[in-house]
Structures are given as structure tokens and as C-alpha cells.
N, C-alpha and C. Protein backbone atom coordinates (compact mmCIF):
# COMPACT_ATOMS: atom_id res chain seq x y z
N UNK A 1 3.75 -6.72 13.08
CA UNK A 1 4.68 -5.85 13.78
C UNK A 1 5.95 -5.71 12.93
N UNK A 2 6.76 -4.28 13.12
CA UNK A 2 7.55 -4.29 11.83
C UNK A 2 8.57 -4.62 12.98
N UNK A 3 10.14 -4.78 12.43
CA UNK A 3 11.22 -5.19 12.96
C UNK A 3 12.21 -3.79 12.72
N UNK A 4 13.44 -3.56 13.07
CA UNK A 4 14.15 -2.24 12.59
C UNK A 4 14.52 -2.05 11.45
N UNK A 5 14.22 -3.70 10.09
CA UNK A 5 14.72 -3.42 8.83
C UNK A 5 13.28 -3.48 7.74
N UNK A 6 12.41 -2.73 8.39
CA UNK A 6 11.29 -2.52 7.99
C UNK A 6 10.05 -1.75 8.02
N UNK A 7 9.48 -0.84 7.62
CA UNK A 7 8.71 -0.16 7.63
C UNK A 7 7.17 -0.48 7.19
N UNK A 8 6.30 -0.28 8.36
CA UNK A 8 5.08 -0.32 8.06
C UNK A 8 4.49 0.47 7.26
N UNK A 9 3.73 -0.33 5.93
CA UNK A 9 2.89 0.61 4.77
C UNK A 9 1.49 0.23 4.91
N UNK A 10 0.64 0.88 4.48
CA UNK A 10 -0.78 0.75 4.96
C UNK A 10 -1.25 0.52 2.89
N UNK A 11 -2.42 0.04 2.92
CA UNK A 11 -2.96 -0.03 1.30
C UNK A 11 -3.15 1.62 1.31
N UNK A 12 -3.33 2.17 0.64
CA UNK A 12 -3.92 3.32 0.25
C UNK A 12 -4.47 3.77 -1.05
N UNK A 13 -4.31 2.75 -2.01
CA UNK A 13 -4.97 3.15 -3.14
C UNK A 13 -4.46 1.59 -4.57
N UNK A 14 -6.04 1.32 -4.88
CA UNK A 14 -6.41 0.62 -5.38
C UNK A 14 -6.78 0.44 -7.04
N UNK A 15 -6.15 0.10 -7.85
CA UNK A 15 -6.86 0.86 -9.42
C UNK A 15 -6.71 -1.14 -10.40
N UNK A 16 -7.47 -0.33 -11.07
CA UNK A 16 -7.05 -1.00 -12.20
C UNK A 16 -7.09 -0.88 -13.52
N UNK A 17 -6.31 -1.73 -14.71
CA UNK A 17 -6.38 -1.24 -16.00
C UNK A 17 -6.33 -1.85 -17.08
N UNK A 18 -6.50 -1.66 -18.60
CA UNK A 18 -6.38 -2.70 -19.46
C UNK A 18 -7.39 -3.53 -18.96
N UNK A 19 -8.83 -3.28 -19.14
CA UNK A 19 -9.49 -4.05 -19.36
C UNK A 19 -9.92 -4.55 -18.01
N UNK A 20 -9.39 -3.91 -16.99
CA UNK A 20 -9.05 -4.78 -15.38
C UNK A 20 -8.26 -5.73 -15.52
N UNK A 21 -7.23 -5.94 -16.39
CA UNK A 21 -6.68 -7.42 -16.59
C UNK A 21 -5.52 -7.45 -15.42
N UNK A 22 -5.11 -6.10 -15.07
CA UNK A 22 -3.80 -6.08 -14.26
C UNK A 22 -4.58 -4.74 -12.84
N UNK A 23 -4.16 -5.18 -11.92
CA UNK A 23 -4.56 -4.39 -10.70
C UNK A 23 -3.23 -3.94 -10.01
N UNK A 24 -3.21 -2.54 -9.64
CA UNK A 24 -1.71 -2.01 -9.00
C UNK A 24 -2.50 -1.65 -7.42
N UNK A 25 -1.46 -1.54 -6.46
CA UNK A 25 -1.66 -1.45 -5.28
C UNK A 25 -0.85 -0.59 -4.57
N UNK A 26 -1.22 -0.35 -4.54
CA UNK A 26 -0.19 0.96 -3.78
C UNK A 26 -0.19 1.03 -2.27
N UNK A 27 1.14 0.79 -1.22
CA UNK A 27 1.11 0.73 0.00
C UNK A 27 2.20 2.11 0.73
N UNK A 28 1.43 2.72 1.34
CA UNK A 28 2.23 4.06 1.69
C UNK A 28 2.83 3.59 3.24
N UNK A 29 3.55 5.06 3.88
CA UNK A 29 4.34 5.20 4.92
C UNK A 29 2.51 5.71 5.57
N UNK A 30 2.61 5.79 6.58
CA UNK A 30 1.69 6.72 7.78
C UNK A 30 1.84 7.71 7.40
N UNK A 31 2.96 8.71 6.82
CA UNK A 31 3.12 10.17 6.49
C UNK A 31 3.25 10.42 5.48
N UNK A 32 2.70 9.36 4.46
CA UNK A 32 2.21 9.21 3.11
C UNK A 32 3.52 9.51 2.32
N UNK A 33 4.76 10.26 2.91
CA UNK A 33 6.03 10.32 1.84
C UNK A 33 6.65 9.52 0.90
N UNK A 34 6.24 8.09 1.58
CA UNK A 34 7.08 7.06 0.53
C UNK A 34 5.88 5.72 0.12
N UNK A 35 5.90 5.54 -0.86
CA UNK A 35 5.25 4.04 -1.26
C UNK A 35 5.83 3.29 -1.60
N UNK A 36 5.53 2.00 -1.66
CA UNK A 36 5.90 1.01 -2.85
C UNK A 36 4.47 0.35 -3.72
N UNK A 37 4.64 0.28 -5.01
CA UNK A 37 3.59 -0.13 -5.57
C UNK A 37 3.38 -1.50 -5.97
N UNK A 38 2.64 -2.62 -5.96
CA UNK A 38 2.91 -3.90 -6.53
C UNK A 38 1.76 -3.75 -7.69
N UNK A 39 1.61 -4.81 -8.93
CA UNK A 39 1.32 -4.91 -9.75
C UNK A 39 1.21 -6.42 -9.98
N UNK A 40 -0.41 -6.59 -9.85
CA UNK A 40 -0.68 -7.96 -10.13
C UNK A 40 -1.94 -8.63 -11.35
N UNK A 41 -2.03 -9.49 -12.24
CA UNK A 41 -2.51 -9.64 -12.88
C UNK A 41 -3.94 -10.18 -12.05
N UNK A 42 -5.17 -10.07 -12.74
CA UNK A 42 -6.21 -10.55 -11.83
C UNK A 42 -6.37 -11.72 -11.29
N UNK A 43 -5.67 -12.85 -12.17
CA UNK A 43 -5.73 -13.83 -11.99
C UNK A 43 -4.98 -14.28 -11.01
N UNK A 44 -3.67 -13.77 -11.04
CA UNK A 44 -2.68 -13.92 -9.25
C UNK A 44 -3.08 -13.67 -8.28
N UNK A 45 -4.18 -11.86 -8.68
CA UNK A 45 -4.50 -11.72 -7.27
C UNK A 45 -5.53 -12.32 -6.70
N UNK A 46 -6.52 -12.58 -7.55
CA UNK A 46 -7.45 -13.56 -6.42
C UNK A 46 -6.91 -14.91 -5.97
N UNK A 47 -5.36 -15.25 -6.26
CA UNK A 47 -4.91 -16.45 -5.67
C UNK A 47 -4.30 -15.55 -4.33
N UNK A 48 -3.62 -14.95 -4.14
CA UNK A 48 -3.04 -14.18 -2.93
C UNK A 48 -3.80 -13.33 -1.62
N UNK A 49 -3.28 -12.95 -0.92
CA UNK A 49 -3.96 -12.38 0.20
C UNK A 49 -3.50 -11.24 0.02
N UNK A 50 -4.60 -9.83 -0.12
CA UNK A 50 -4.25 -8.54 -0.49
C UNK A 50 -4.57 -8.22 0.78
N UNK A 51 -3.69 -7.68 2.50
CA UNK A 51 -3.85 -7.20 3.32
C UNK A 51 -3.87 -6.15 3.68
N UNK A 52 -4.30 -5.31 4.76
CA UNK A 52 -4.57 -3.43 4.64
C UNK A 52 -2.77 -3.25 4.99
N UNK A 53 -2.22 -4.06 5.41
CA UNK A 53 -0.76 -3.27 5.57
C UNK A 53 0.63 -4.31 5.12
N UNK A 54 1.51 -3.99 4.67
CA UNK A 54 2.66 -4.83 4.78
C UNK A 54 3.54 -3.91 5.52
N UNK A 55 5.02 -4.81 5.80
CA UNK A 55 6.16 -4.17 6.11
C UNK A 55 7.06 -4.89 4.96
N UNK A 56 7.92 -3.05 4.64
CA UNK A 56 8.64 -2.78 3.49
C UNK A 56 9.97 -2.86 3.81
N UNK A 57 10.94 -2.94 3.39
CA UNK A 57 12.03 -2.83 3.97
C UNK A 57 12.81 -1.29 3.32
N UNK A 58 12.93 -0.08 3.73
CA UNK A 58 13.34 0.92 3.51
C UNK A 58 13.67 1.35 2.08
N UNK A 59 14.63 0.17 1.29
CA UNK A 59 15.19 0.81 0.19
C UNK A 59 14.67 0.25 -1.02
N UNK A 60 12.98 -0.53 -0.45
CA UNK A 60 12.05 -0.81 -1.99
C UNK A 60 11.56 0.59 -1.94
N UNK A 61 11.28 1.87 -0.73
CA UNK A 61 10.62 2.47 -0.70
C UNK A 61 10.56 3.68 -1.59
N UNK A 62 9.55 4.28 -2.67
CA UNK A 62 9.94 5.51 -3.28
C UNK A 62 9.72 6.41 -2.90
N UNK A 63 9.90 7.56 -3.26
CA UNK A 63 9.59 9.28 -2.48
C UNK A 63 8.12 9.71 -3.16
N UNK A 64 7.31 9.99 -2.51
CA UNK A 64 5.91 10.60 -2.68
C UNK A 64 6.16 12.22 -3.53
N UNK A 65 6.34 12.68 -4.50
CA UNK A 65 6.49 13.85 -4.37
C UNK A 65 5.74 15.12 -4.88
N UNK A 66 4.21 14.74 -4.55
CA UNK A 66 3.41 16.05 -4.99
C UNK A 66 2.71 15.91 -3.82
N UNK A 67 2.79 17.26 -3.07
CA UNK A 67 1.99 17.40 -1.70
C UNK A 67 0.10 16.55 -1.20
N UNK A 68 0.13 16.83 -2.95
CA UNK A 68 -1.75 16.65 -2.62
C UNK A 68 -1.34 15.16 -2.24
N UNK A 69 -0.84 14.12 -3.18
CA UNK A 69 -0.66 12.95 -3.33
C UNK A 69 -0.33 12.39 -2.01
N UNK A 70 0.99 13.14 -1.30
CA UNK A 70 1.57 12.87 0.08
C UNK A 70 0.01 12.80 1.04
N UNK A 71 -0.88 13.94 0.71
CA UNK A 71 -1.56 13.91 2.16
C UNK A 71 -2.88 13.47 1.90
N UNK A 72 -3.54 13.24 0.61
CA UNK A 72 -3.89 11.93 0.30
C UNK A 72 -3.38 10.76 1.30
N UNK A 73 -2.45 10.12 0.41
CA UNK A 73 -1.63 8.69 1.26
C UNK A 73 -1.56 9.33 2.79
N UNK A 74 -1.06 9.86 3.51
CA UNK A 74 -1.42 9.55 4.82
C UNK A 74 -2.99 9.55 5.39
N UNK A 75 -3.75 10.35 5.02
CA UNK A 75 -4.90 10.46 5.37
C UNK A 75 -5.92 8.85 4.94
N UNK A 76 -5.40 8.67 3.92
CA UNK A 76 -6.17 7.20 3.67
C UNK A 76 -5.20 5.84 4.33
N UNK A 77 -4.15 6.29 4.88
CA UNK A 77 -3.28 5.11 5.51
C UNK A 77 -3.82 5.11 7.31
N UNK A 78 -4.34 6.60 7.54
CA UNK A 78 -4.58 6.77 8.77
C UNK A 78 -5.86 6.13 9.28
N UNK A 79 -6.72 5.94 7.53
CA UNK A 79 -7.85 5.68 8.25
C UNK A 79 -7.81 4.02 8.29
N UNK A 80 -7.30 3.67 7.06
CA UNK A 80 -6.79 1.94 7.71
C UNK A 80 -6.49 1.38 8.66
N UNK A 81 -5.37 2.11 9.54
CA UNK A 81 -4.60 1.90 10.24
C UNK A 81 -5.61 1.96 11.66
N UNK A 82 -6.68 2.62 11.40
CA UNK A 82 -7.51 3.12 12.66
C UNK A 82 -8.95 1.61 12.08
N UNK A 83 -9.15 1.50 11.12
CA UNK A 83 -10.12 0.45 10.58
C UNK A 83 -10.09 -1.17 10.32
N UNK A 84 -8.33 -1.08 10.13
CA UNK A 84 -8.38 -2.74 10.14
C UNK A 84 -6.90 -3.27 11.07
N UNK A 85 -6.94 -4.40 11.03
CA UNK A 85 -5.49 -4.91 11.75
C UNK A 85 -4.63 -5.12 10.58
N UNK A 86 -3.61 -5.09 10.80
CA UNK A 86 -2.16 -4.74 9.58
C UNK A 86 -2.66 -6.04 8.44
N UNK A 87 -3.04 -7.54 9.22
CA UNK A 87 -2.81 -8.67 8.89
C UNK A 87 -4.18 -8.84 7.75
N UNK A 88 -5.11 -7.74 8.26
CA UNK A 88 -6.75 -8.23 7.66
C UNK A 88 -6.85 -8.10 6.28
N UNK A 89 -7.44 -9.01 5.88
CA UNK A 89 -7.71 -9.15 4.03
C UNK A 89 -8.54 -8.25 3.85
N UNK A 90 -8.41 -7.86 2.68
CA UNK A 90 -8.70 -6.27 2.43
C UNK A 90 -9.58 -6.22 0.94
């Protein structure tokens, strides 16, 4: 549950590169406008818990700004949001 200094982001998109050595994650708004991205080496992330949602706090958040991209990210945040609980390992 988010609090008022925080915004719920859903996963929405998954990659990786260099070999797979480093994996980025990308967690959007519901209306896909804003993300924040994290960036983890493989080896961190299979120590951590990669969940379908975090809460962001507003001003990590960046601006989405090519339409396709925006409705992309909501459409794949919508279907998370409808498929797993915020908390579920992903």
C-alpha cells in the first residue's frame, strides 16, 4: 500500500545486456507517464527480491515521453496490477 509520499509503480519491462551480465528494470506509474529504472548486475539480482510493484517516492520519478512507450507502460502495468499482488516475486 503506498502512503501520500509515494507512488505505486508496477514492473513493466524487463531487458538485459552485455552479455546478460547487467539486467535493467523498469517500474512505471498505472498511466505509464513516469518510470524509474533500476539496474542490477546478475549476480545481485538473484540475491534480491524482484517484485511486480514498488512504491516510488515522486521525485525519483522520470517523464515517459514518446506516446507509444507511455501506452505500452500502462497497458503492461495494467495487466500486472490485474495478475499479481504488488508484494509477489516476479
Amino acid at each position: 500500500m503506498t502512503d501520500d509520499d509515494t507512488v505505486r509503480c508496477w514492473l513493466v519491462e524487463r531487458s538485459s545486456y552485455g552479455d546478460e551480465r547487467m539486467v535493467t528494470l523498469v517500474y512505471a506509474t498505472p498511466e505509464g507517464d513516469r518510470h524509474v529504472t533500476k539496474q542490477f548486475s546478475t549476480n545481485l539480482l538473484m540475491k534480491k527480491r524482484v517484485t511486480a510493484a514498488i512504491d516510488v517516492e515522486p521525485a525519483r520519478l522520470e517523464p515517459v515521453d514518446e506516446t507509444e512507450t507511455r501506452e505500452r507502460y500502462a497497458t503492461e502495468a495494467e495487466r500486472m496490477a490485474g495478475s499479481h499482488s504488488p508484494d509477489e516475486e516476479v
